[in-house]
Protein backbone atom coordinates (compact mmCIF):
# COMPACT_ATOMS: atom_id res chain seq x y z
CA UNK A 1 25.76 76.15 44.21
CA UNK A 2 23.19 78.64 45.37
CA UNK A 3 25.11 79.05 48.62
CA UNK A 4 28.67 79.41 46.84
CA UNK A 5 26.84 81.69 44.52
CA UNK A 6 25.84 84.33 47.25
CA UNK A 7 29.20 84.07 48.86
CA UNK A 8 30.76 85.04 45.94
CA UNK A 9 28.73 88.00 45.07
CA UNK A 10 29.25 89.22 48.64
CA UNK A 11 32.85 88.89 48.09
CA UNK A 12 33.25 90.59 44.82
CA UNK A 13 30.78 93.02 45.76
CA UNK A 14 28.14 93.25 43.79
CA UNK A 15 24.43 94.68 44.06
CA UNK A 16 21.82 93.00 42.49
CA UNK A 17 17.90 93.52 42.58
CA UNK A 18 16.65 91.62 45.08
CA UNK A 19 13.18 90.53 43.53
CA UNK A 20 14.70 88.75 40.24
CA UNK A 21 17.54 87.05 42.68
CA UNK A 22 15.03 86.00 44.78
CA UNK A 23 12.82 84.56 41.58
CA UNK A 24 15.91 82.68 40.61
CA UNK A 25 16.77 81.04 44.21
CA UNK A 26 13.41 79.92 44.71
CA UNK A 27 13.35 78.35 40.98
CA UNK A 28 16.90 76.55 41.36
CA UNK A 29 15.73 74.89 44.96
CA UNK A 30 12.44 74.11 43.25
CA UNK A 31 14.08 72.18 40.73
CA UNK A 32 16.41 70.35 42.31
CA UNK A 33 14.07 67.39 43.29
CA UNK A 34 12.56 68.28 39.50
CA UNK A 35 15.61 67.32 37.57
CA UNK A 36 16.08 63.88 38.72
CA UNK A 37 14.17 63.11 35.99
CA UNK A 38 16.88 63.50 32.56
CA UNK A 39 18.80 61.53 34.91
CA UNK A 40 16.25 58.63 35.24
CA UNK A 41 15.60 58.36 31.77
CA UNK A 42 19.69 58.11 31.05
CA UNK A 43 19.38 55.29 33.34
CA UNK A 44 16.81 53.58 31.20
CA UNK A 45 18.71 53.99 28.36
CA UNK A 46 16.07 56.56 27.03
CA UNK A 47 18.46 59.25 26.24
CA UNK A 48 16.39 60.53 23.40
CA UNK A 49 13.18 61.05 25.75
CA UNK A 50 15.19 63.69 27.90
CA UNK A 51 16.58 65.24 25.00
CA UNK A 52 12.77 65.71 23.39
CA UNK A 53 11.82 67.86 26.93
CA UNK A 54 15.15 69.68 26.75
CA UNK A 55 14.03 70.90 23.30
CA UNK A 56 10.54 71.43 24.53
CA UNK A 57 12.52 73.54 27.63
CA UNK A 58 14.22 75.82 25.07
CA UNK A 59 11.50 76.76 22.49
CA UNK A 60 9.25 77.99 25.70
CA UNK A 61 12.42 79.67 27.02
CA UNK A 62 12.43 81.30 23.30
CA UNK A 63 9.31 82.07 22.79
CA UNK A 64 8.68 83.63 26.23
CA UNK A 65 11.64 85.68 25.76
CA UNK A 66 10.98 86.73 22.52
CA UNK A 67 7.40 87.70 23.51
CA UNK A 68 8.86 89.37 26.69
CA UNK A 69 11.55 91.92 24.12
CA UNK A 70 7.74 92.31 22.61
CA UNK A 71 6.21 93.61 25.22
CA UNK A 72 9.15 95.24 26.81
CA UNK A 73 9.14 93.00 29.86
CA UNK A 74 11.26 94.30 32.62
CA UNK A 75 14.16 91.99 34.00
CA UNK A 76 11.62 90.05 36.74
CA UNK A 77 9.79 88.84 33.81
CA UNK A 78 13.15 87.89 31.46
CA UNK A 79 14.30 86.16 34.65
CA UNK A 80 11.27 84.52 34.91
CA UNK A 81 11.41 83.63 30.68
CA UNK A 82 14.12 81.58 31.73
CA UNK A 83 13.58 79.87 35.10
CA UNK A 84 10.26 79.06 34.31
CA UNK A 85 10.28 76.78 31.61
CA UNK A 86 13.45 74.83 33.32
CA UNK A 87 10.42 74.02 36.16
CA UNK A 88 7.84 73.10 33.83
CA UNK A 89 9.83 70.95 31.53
CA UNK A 90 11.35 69.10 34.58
CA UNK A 91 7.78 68.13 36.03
CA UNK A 92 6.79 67.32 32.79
CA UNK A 93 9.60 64.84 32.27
CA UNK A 94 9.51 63.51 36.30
CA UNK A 95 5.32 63.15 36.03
CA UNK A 96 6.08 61.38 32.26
CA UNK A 97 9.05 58.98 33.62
CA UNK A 98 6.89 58.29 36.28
CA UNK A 99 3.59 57.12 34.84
CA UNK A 100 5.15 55.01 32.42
CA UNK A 101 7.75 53.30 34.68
CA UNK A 102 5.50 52.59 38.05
CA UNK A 103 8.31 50.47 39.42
CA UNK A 104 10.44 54.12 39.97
CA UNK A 105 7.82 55.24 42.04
CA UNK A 106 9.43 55.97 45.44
CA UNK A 107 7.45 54.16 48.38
CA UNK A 108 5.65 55.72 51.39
CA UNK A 109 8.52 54.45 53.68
CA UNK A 110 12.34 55.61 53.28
CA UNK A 111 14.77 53.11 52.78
CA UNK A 112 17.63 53.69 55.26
CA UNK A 113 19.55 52.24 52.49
CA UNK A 114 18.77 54.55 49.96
CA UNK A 115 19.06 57.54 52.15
CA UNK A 116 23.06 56.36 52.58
CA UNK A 117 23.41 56.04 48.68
CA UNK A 118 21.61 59.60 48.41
CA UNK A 119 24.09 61.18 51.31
CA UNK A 120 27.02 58.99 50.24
CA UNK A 121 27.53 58.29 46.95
CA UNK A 122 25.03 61.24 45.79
CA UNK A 123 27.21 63.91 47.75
CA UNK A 124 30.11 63.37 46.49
CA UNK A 125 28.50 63.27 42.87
CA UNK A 126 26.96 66.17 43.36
CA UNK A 127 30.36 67.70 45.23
CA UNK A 128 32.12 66.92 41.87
CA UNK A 129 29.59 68.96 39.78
CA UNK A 130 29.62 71.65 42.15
CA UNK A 131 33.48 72.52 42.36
CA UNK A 132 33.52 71.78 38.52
CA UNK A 133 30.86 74.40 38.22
CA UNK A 134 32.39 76.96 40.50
CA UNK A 135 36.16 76.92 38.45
CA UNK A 136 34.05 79.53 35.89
CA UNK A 137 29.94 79.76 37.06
CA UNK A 138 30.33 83.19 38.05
CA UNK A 139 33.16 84.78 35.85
CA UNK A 140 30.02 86.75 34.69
CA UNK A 141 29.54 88.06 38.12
CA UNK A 142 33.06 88.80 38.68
CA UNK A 143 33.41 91.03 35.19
CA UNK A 144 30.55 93.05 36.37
CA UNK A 145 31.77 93.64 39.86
CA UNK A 146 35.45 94.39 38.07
CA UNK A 147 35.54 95.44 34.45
CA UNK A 148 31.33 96.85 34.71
CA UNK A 149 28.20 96.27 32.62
CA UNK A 150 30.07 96.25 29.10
CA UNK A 151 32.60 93.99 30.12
CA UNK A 152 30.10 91.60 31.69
CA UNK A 153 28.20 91.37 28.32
CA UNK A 154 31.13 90.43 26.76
CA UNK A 155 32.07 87.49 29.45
CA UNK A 156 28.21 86.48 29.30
CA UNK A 157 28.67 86.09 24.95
CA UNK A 158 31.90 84.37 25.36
CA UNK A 159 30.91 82.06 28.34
CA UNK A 160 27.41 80.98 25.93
CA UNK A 161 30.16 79.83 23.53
CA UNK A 162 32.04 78.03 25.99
CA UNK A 163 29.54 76.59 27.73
CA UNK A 164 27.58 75.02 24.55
CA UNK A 165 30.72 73.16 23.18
CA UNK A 166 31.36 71.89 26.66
CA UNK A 167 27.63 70.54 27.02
CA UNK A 168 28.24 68.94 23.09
CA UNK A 169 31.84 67.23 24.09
CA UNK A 170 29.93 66.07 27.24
CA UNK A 171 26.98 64.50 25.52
CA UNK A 172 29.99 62.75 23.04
CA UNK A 173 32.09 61.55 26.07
CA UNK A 174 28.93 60.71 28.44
CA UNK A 175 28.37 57.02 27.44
CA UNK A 176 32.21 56.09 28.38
CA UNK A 177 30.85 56.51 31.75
CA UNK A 178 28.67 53.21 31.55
CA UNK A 179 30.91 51.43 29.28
CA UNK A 180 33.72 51.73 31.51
CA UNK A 181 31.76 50.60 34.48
CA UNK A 182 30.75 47.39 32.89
CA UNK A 183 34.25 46.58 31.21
CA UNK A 184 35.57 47.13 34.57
CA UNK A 185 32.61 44.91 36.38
CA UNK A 186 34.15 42.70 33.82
CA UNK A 187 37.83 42.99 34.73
CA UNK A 188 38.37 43.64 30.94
CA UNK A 189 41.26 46.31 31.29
CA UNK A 190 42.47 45.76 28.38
CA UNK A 191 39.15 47.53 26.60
CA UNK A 192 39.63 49.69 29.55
CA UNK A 193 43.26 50.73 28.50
CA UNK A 194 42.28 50.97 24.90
CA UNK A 195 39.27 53.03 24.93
CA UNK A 196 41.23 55.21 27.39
CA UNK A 197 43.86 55.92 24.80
CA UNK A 198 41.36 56.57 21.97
CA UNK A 199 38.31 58.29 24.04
CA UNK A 200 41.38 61.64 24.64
CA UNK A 201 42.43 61.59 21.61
CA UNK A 202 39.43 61.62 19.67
CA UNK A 203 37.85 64.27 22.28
CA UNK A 204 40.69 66.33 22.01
CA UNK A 205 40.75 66.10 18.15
CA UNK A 206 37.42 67.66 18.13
CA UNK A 207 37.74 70.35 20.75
CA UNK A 208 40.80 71.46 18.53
CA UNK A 209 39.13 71.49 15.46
CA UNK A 210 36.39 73.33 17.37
CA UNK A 211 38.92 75.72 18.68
CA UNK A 212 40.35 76.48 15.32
CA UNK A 213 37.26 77.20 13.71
CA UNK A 214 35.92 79.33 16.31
CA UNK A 215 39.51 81.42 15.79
CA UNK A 216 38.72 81.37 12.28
CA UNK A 217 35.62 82.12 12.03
CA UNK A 218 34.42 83.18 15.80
CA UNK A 219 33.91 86.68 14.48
CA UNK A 220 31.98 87.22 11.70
CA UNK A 221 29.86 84.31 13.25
CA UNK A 222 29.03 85.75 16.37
CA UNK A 223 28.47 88.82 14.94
CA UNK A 224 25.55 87.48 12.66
CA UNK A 225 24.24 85.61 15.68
CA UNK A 226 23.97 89.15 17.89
CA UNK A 227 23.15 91.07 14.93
CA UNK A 228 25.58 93.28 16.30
CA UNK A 229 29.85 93.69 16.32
CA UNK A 230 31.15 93.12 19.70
CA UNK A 231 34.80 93.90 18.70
CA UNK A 232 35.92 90.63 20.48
CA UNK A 233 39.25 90.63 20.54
CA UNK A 234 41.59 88.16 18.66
CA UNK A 235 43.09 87.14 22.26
CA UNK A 236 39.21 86.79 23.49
CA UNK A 237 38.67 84.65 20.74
CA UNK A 238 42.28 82.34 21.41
CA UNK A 239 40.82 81.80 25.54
CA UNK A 240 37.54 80.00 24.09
CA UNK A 241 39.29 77.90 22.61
CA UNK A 242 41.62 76.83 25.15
CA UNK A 243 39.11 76.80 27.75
CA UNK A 244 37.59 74.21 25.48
CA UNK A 245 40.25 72.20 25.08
CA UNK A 246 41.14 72.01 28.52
CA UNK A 247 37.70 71.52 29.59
CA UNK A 248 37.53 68.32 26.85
CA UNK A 249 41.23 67.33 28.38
CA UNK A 250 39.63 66.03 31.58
CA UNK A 251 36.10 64.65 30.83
CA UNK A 252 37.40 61.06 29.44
CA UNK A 253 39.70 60.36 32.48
CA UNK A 254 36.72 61.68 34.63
CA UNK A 255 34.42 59.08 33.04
CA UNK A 256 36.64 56.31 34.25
CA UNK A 257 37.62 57.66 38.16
CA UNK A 258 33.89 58.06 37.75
CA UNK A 259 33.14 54.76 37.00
CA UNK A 260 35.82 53.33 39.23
CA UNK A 261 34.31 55.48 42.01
CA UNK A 262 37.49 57.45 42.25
CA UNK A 263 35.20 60.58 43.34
CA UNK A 264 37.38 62.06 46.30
CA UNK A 265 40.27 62.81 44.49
CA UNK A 266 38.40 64.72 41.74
CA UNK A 267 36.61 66.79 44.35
CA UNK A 268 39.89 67.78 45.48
CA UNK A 269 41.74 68.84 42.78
CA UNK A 270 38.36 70.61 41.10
CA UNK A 271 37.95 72.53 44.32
CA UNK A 272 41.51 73.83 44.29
CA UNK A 273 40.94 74.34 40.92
CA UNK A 274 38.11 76.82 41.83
CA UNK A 275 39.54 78.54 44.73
CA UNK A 276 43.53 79.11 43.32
CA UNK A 277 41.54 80.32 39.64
CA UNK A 278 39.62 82.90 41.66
CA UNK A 279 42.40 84.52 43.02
CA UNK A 280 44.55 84.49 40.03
CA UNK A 281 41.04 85.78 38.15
CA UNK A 282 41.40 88.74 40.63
CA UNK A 283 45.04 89.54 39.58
CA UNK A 284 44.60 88.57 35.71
CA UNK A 285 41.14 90.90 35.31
CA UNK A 286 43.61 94.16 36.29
CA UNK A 287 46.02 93.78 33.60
CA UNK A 288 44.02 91.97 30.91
CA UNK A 289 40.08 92.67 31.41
CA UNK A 290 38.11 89.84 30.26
CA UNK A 291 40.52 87.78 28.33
CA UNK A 292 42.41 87.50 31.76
CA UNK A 293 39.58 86.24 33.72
CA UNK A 294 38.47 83.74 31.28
CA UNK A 295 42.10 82.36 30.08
CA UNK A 296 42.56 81.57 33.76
CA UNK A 297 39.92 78.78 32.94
CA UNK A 298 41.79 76.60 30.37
CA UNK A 299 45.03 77.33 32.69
CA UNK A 300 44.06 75.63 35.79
CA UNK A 301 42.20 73.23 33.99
CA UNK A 302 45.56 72.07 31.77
CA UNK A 303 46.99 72.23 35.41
CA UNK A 304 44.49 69.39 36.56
CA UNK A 305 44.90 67.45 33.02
CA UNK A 306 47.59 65.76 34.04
CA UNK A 307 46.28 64.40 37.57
CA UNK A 308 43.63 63.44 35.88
CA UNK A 309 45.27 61.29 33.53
CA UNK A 310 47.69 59.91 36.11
CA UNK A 311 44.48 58.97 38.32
CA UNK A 312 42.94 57.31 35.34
CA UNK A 313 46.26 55.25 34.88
CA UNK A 314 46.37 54.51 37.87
CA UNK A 315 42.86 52.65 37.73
CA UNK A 316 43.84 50.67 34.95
CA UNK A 317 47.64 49.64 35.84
CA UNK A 318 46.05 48.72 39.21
CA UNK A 319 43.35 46.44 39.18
CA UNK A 320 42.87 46.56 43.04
CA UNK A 321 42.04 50.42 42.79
CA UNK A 322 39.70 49.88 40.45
CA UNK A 323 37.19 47.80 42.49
CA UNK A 324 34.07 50.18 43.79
CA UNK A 325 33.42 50.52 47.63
CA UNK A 326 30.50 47.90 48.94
CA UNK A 327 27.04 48.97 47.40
CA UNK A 328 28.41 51.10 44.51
CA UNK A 329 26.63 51.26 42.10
CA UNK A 330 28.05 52.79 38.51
C-alpha cells in the first residue's frame, strides 16, 4: 500500500513535505507486524478485546489532537497525533494477546510450513485488501493534485463518511466469514444458499436506509459535526450513498469466495477495479470536480457486484469448487 501510495502521488503529481511523509511511512511499516494482533483475538473469538484497544486507539488519537489545535502544533506533530497512537495501541494489544495466550507465542525456529501459509495464503489475503483499498485510498490525493486544497477538504469530509459506514457494514457482515467456512467444512449448502440470499439483502437494506438518511439529513448533520457549512452539494451527498451501497453489494459474496478460498478471482476483478476507476477518476474530476471522482467509486464497484455474486453462486451450485486447496485453513 505504501509502495502503490508513492506511485500514485508521483503520477498525479503532487508535493508533499517530506518530514511528515516520512513520519507516516516509518509508522505504517512499523505496524504492520503490530496489527496482527485484532486479528488474533478475532481468531479467539475475543472480538470485544480488540474492540476495547480500538477505543483506547481513538481517545489518545483525540486527545493528542485536541491538545495539538491547543498548542498550535504544526502538521509533523498532527501527523504524529495520529500515527502514534495506531503503534501504541497495537503493541499494547500484541504484548496483551500474548501474555495471556502463551501457546501463540511464535518459537525460536521458523516453521517452513508456516512461512508457505504466510507467503501463500497470507499474500493473496493481503493482495485482496490491497486492490480493495486502492479502488478509493487516495481519491484525497488525487483532489488535491486536481481540484486543490479546498476541493481536497471536501473529498477528505466525504471519504470520513464513507469510510465509517463501510467499517460498520463490515463489522455486521464479518462473522459470515467463519460461518460459511464451517457450513461449508460441513457440506451444508443448503445453510450456505440460504444465508447467501438473506446476508445481501439484509446488508443492502441497511446501506439503503443509510444512504437515504445521509441524503436526508447529510447536511445539516455534517454541518453540526464541523461546526462549519461546507456547501456539499446535493449530488455530493447522492455519491456517498451509492458508494455505500455498492461497497455493502460485494462484502457478503466476498465472505463466502473468502471462505471457499476463491481469493484469485477477487484480486482480479478488485485490481481492475482500481486501475480502470483511476483513469475514468481522471476524466470524471474535469467535468464534475469532486462528485466525479468519488461517484466513480460506487460505479465500478456495481460493475464488480455482479461477478461477485455469480462467483458466490458458483460456490454453492458447485460443490467441487467449493472445497479449499490442501492446508487451507478458513
Amino acid at each position: 500500500m505504501l509502495g502503490a501510495g508513492s506511485v500514485i502521488i508521483l503520477l498525479v503529481g503532487v508535493r508533499v513535505p517530506q518530514l511528515p511523509f516520512l513520519v507516516a511511512a516509518i509508522s505504517l511499516i512499523l505496524n504492520i507486524p503490530l496489527s496482527i494482533s485484532a486479528e488474533l483475538w478475532l481468531a479467539l473469538q475475543k472480538g470485544h478485546v480488540a474492540a476495547l484497544w480500538g477505543t483506547v486507539q481513538t481517545l489518545l488519537s483525540l486527545i493528542l489532537i485536541v491538545l495539538g489545535a491547543l498548542a498550535g502544533g504544526g502538521v509533523i506533530f498532527m501527523t504524529a497525533a495520529i500515527y502514534a497512537p495506531l503503534l501504541i495501541t497495537n503493541a499494547g494489544s500484541l504484548v496483551h494477546v500474548l501474555c495471556v495466550h502463551r501457546h501463540l507465542r511464535p518459537n525460536r525456529r521458523l516453521s517452513t510450513q508456516a512461512l508457505r501459509d504466510v507467503l501463500g495464503q497470507g499474500g493473496l489475503f493481503f493482495a485482496i485488501t490491497a486492490a480493495f483499498a486502492c479502488g478509493s485510498a487516495f481519491d484525497n490525493v488525487m483532489a488535491l493534485a486536481w481540484l486543490g486544497p479546498a476541493a481536497s477538504a471536501e473529498m477528505a469530509v466525504a471519504m470520513r463518511v464513507c469510510v465509517t459506514a463501510t467499517l460498520l457494514i463490515n463489522a455486521v457482515t464479518q462473522p459470515f466469514w467463519p460461518g460459511f467456512a464451517d457450513a461449508l467444512a460441513a457440506h451444508d449448502f443448503g445453510w450456505v444458499r440460504r444465508t447467501l440470499k438473506a446476508g445481501m439483502a439484509a446488508v443492502f437494506v441497511l446501506a439503503l436506509a443509510g444512504s437515504a438518511c445521509l441524503a436526508i439529513v447529510g447536511r445539516p448533520v455534517l454541518n453540526w459535526w464541523l461546526h462549519q457549512d461546507l456547501h456539499l452539494s446535493r449530488g455530493l451527498l447522492l455519491a456517498m450513498g451509492a458508494w455505500i451501497i455498492g461497497t455493502a453489494i460485494i462484502y457478503v459474496p466476498g465472505a463466502l469466495l473468502n471462505a471457499a478460498a476463491q481469493l484469485r478471482p477477487q484480486i482480479l476483478i478488485l485490481t481492475a477495479v482500481a486501475v480502470i476507476g483511476f483513469g475514468f477518476k481522471f476524466l470524471a474530476a474535469r467535468s464534475f470536480g469532486v462528485t466525479g471522482i468519488l461517484v466513480v467509486n460506487p460505479i465500478m464497484w456495481l460493475a464488480a457486484g455482479p461477478l461477485y455474486i455469480w462467483l458466490a453462486w458458483r460456490v454453492v451450485r458447485n460443490p467441487a469448487s467449493a472445497a479449499p486447496p490442501p492446508g487451507y485453513r478458513a
